[in-house]
Protein backbone atom coordinates (compact mmCIF):
# COMPACT_ATOMS: atom_id res chain seq x y z
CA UNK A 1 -20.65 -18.02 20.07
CA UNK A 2 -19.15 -18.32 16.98
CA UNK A 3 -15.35 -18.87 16.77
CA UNK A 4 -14.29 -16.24 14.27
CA UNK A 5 -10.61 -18.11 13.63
CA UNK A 6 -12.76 -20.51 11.56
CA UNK A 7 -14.06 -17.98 9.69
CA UNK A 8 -12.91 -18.31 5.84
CA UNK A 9 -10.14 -15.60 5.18
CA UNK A 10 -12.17 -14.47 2.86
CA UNK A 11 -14.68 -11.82 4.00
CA UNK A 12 -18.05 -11.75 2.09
CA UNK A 13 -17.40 -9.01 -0.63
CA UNK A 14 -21.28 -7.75 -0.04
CA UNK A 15 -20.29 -6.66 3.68
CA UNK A 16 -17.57 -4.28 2.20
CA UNK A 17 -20.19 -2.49 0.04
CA UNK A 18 -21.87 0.09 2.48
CA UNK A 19 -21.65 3.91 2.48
CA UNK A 20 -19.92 3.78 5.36
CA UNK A 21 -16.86 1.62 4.08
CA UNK A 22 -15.78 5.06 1.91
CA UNK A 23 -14.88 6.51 5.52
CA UNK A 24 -11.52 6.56 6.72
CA UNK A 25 -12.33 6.68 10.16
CA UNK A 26 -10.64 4.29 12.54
CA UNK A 27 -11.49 3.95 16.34
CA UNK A 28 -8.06 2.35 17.16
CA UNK A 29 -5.43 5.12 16.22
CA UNK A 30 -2.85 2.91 17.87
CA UNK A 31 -3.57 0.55 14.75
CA UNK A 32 -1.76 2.82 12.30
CA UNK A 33 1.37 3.10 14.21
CA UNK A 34 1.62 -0.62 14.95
CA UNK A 35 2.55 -4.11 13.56
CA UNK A 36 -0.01 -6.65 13.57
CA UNK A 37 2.34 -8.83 14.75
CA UNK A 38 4.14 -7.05 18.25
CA UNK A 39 2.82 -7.94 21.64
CA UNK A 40 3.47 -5.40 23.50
CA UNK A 41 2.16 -1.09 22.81
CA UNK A 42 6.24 -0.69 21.82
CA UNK A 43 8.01 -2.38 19.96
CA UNK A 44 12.00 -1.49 19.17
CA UNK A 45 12.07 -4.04 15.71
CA UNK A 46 8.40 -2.71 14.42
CA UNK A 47 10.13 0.83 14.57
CA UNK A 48 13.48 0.11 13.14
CA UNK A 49 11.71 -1.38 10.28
CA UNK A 50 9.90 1.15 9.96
CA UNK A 51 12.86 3.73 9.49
CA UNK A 52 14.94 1.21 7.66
CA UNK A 53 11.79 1.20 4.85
CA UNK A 54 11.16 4.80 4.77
CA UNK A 55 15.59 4.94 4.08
CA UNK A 56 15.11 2.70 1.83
CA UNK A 57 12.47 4.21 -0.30
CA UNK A 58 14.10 7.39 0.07
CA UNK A 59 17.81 5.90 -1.39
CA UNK A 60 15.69 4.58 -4.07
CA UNK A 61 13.67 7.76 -5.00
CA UNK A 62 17.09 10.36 -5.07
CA UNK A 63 19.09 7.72 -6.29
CA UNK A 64 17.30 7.42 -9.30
CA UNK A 65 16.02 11.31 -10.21
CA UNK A 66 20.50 11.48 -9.81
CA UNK A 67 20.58 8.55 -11.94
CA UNK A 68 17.75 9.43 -14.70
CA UNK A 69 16.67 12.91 -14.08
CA UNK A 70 16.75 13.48 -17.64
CA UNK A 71 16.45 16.90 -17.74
CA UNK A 72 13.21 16.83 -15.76
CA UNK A 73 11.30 14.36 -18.01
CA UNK A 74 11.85 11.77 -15.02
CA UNK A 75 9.05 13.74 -13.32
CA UNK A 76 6.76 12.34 -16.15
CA UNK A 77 6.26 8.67 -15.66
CA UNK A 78 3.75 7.00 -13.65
CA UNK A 79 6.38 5.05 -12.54
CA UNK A 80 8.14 7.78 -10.74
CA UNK A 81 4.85 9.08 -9.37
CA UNK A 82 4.81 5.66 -7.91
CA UNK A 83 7.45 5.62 -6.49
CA UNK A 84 7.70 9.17 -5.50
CA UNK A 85 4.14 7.52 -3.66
CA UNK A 86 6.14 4.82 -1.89
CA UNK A 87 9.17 6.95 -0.52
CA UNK A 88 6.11 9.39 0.63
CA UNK A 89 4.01 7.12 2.39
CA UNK A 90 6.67 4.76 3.84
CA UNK A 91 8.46 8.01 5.44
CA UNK A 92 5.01 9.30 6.76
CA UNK A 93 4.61 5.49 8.08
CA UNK A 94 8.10 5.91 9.74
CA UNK A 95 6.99 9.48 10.96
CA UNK A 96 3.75 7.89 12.91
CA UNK A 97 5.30 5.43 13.68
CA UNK A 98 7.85 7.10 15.79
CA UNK A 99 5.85 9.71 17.34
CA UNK A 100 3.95 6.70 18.96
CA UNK A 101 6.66 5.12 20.02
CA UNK A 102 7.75 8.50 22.26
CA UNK A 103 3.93 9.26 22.88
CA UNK A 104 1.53 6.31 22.73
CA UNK A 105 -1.57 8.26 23.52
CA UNK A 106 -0.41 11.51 20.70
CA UNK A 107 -2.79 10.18 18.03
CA UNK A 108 -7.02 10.52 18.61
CA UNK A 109 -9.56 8.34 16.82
CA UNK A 110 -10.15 10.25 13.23
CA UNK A 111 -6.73 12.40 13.61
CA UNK A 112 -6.09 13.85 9.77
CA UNK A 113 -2.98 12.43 9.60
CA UNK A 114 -3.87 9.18 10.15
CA UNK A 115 -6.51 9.44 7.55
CA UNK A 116 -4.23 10.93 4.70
CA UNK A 117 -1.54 8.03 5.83
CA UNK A 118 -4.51 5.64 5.50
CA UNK A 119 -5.45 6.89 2.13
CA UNK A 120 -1.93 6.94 1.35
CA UNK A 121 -0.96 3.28 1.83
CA UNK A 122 -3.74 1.86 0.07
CA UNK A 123 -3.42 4.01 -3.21
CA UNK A 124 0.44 3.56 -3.44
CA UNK A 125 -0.35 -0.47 -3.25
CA UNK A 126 -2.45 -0.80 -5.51
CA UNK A 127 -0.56 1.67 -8.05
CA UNK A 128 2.62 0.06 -7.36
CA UNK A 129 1.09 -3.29 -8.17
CA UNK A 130 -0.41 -2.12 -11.27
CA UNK A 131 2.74 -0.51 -12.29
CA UNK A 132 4.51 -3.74 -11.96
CA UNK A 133 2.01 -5.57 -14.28
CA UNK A 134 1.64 -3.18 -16.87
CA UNK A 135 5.27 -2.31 -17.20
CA UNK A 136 6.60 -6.07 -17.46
CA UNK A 137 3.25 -7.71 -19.16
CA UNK A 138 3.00 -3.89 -21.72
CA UNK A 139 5.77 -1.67 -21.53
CA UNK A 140 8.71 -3.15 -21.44
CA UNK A 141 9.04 -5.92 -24.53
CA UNK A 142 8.56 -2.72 -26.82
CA UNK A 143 10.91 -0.64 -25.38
CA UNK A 144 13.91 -0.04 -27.75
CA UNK A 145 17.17 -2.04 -26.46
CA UNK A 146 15.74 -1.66 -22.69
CA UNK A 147 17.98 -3.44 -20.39
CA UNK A 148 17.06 -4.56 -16.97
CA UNK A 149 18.93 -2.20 -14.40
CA UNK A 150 19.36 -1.68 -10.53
CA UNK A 151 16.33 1.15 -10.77
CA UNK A 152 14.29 -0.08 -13.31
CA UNK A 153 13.99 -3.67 -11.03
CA UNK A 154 13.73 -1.36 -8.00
CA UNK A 155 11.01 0.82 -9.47
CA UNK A 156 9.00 -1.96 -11.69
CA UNK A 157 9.04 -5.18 -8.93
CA UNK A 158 10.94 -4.36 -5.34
CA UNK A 159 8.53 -1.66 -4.85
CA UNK A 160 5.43 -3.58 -5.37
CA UNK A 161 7.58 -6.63 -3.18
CA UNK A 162 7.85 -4.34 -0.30
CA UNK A 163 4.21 -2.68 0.00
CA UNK A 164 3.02 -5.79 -0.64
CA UNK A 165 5.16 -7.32 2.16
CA UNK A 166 4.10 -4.49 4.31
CA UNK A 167 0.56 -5.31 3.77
CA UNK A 168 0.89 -8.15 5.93
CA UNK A 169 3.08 -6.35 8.93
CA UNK A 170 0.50 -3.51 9.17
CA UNK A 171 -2.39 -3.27 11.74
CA UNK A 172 -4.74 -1.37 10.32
CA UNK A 173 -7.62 -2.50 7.95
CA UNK A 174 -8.20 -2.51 4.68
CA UNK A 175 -11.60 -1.15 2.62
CA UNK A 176 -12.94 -2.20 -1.42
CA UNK A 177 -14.85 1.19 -1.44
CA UNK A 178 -11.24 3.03 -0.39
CA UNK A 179 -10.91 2.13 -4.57
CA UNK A 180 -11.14 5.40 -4.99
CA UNK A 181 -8.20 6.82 -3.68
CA UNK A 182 -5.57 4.78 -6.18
CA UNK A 183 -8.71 5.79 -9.03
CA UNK A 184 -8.23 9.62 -8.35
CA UNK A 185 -3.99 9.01 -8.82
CA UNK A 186 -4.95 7.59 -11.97
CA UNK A 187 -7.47 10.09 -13.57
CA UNK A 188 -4.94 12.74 -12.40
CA UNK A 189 -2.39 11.38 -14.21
CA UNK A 190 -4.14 10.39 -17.22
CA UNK A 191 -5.15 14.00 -17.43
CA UNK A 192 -1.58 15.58 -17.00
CA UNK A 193 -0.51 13.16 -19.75
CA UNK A 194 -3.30 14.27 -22.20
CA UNK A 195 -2.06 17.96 -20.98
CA UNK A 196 1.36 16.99 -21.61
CA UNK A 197 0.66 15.95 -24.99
CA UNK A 198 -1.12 19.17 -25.76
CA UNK A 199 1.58 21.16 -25.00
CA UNK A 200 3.89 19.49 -27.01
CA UNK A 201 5.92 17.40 -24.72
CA UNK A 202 8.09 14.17 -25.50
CA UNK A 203 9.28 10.99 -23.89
CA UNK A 204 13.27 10.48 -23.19
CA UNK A 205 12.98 9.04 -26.75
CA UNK A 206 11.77 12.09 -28.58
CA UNK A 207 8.21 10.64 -28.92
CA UNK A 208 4.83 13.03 -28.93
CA UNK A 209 3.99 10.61 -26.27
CA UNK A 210 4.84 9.49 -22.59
CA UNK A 211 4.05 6.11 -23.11
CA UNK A 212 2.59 4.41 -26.69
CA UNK A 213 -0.23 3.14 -24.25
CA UNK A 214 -1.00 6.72 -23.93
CA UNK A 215 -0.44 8.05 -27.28
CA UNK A 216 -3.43 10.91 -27.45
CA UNK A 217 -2.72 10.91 -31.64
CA UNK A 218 -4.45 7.62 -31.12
CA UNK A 219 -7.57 8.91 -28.85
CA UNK A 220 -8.73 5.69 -28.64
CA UNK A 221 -5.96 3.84 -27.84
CA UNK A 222 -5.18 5.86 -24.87
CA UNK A 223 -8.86 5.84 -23.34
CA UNK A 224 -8.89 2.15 -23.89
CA UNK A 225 -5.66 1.60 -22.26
CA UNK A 226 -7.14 4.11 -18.81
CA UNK A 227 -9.78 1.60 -18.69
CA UNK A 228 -7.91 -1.40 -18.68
CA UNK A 229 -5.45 0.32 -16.08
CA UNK A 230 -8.53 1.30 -13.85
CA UNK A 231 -10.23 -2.56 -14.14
CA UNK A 232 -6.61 -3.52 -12.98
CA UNK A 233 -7.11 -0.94 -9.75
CA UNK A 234 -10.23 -2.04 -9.29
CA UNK A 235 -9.02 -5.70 -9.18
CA UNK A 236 -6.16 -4.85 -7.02
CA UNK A 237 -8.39 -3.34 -4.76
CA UNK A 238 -9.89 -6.66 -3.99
CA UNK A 239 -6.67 -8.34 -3.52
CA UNK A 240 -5.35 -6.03 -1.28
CA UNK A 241 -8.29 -6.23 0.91
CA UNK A 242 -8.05 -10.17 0.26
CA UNK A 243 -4.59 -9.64 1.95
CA UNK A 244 -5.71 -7.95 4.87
CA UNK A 245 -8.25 -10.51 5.06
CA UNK A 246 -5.54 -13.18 5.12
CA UNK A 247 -3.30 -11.31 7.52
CA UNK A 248 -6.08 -11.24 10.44
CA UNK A 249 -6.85 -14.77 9.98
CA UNK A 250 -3.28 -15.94 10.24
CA UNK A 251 -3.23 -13.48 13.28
CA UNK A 252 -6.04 -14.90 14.74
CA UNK A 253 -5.48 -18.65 14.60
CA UNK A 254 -2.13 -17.91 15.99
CA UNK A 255 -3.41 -16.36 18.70
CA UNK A 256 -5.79 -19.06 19.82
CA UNK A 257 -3.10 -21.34 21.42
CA UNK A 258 -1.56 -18.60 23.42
CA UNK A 259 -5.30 -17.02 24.47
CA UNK A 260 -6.41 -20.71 25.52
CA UNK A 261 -2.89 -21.48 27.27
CA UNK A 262 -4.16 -18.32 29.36
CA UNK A 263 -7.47 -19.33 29.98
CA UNK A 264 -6.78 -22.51 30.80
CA UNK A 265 -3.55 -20.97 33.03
CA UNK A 266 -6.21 -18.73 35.11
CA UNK A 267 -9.24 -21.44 35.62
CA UNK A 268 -6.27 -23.50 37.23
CA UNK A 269 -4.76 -21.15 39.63
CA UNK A 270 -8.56 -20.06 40.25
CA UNK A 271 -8.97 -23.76 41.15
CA UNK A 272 -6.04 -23.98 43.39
CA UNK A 273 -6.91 -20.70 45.32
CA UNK A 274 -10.28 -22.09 46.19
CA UNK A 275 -8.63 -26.11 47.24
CA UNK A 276 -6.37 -23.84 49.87
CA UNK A 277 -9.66 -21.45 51.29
């Protein structure tokens, strides 16, 4: 039999392109309320980091609407959806992840809330990376005597840092054709902006615009820029996967020592029971 810790990290692409890959049903419910790194079905550290990210997030989130509220237009940004995303998901993370820890057996195999957490994690990673790129690489250099602040690093690059970084603690897998959960985020928002601009709204600036990627004066402009932001999803899609990839390959060549230290443990007291019979 194959030994699947040789296996290249890298998963053929092709096997990730089936009908069934848009599902976001998991047989191992445990595997959402887990690290892919604890031994045991509880773990005390998985769960305090757990709680100490969703506190996080959520110092983060009020923090800043105190700190830019701006008379509501804070509510505006992708940015904030993003992060409004992160504080969400991380707190339903801590949620699950908690409820297991009292009742192992609570969650079933295709339990809605596992699904919507699911859905969740993957579309607030890949926005939060795509945010990150587009706001340093775009955004940013043209913004009018910007300076770099506690929120704008914790909204624009620690956020990104930490799903990423919780990418590899997590159990559960990862999916291409789940692209189009961080896909519908972004057509909804592209949508409200096009709305916004309709009805007359304006940046913290005064612009007719949120963002001069998506000025809608310049029709053009702003489709193009969707597009690009969509081939970036679409990208980051692949890379998260390409984590998850990454993570149960590390997990499973470190795993080989201790599973052959057992076998090799059992065959020898096997041996020594039969010498004494």
């Amino acid at each position: 039999m194959r030994d699947k810790s040789q296996e290249c990290c890298c998963h053929p692409l092709l096997d990730e392109f089936q009908r069934s890959k848009f599902s976001l049903h998991h047989d191992e419910p445990a595997d959402f309320c887990r690290s892919q790194w604890q031994r045991g079905t509880r773990s005390w550290i998985w769960l305090i980091y757990r709680l100490s990210l969703a506190a996080f997030f959520a110092g983060g989130f009020l923090g800043s609407v105190i700190e830019t509220f701006n008379e509501g237009k804070w509510f505006i940004y992708l940015t904030d959806w993003g992060f409004t995303l992160c504080f969400y998901t991380c707190t339903f993370g801590a949620v699950i992840s908690t409820i297991y820890f009292i009742r192992p057996n609570y969650f079933e195999p295709g339990c809605c809330s596992l699904k919507i957490y699911w859905a969740s994690h993957f579309a607030t990673t890949v926005l939060a990376l795509v945010i990150t790129l587009v706001y340093w690489s775009t955004i940013y250099p043209n913004l009018p005597d910007e300076t770099v602040d506690l929120y704008n690093v914790w909204e624009h690059a620690i956020n990104s840092v930490c799903m990423f970084f919780d990418m590899f603690m997590v159990a559960f897998p990862s999916r291409v054709m789940h692209f189009i959960y961080p896909l519908v985020v972004g057509l909804i928002y592209g949508l409200f902006s096009l709305i916004y601009y309709w009805s007359g709204g304006t940046d913290i600036f005064g612009d007719h615009f949120i963002y001069f990627i998506l000025d809608w004066e310049r029709p053009g402009l702003a489709i193009g820029s969707l597009c690009i932001v969509f081939v970036l999803m679409l990208i980051f899609c692949v890379v998260v996967f390409g984590i998850y990839r990454l993570r149960t390959w590390i997990h499973e060549r470190s795993m080989k020592p201790q599973r052959t230290e057992l076998v090799q443990t059992r065959a020898t007291a096997s041996k020594e029971i039969v010498e004494n019979v």
